[in-house]
C-alpha atoms as a PDB file:
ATOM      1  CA  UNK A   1      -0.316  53.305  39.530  1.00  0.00           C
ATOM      2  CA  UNK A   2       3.428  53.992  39.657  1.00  0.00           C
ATOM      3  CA  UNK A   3       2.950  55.430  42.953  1.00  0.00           C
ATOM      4  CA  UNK A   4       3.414  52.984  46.245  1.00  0.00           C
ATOM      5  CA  UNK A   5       0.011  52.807  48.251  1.00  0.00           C
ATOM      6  CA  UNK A   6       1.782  54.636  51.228  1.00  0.00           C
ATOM      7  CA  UNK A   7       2.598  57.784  48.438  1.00  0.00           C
ATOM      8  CA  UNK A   8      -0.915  57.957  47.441  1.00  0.00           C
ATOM      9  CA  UNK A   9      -4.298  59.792  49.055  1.00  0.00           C
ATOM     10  CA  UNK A  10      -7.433  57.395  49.113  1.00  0.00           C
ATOM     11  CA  UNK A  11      -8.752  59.816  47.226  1.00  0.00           C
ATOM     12  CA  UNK A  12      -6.219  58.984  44.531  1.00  0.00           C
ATOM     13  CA  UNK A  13      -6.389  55.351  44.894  1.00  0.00           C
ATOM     14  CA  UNK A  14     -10.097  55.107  44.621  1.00  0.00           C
ATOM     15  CA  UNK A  15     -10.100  57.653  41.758  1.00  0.00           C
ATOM     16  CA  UNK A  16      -7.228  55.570  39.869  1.00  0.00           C
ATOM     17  CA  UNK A  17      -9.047  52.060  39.953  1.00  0.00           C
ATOM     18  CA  UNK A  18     -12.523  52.727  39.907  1.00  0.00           C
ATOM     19  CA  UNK A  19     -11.216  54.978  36.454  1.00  0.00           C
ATOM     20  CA  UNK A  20      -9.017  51.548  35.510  1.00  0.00           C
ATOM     21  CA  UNK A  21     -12.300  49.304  35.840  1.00  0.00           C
ATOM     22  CA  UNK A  22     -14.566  51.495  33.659  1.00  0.00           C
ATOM     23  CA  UNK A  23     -11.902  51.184  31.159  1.00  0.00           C
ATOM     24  CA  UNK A  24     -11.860  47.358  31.760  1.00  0.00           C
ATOM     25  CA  UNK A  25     -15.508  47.597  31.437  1.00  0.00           C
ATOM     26  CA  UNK A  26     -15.751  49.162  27.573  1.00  0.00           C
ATOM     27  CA  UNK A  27     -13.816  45.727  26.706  1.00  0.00           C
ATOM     28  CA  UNK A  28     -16.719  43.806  27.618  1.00  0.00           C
ATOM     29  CA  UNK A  29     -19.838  45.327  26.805  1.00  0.00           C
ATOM     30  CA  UNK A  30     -21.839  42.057  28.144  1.00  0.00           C
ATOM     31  CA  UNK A  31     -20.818  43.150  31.748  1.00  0.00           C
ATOM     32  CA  UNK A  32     -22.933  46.307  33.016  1.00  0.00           C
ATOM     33  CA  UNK A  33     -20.859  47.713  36.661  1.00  0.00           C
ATOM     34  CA  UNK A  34     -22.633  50.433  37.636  1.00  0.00           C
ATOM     35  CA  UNK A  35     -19.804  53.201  38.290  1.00  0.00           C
ATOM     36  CA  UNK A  36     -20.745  53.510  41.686  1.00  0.00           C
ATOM     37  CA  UNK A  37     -20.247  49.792  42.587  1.00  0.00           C
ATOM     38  CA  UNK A  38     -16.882  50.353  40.922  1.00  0.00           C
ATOM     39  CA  UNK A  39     -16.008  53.368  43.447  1.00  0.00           C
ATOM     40  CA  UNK A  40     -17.071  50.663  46.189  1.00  0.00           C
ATOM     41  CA  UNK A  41     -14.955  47.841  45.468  1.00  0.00           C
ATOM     42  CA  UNK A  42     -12.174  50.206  45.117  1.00  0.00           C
ATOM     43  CA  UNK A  43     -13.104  51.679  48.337  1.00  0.00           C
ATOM     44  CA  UNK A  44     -13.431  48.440  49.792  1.00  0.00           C
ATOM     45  CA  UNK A  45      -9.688  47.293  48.239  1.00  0.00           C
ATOM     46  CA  UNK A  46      -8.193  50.222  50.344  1.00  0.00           C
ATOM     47  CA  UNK A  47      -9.223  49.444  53.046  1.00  0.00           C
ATOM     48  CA  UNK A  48      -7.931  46.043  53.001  1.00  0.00           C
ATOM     49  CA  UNK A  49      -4.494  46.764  51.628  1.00  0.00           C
ATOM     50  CA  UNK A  50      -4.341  49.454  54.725  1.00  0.00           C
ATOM     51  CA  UNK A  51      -5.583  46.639  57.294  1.00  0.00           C
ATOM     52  CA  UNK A  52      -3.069  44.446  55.340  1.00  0.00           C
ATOM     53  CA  UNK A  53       0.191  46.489  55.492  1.00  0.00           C
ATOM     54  CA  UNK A  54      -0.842  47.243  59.351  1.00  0.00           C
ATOM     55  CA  UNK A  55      -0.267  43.667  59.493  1.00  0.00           C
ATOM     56  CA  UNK A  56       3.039  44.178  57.428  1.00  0.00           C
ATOM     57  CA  UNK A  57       4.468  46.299  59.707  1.00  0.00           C
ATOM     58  CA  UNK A  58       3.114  44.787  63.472  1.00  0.00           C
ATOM     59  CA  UNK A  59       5.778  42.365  64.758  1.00  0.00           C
ATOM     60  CA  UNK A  60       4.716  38.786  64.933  1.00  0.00           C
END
């Protein structure tokens, strides 16, 4: 991800680290994520670096 999150779609996001965790995945065979729970988390991990940068950027 050489992109910043506020340069990239959620599309893109989602699409780069759910593809990043099935390539983590082939390294250990033991663990079994099912793609979809991969998609999840990394729809899940947008969503809270969006809620966190909100907080980022709101003045204390």
């Amino acid at each position: 991800m050489n992109k910043t999150l506020a340069e990239m779609s959620q599309k893109a996001f989602v699409y780069e680290c759910a593809s990043r965790a099935l390539a983590a995945s082939f390294s250990n065979p033991a663990a079994k994520p099912s793609i979809a729970s991969m998609v999840r988390d990394a729809e899940k991990l947008w969503e809270e670096l969006q809620e966190w940068e909100n907080r980022q950027e709101s003045p204390p």
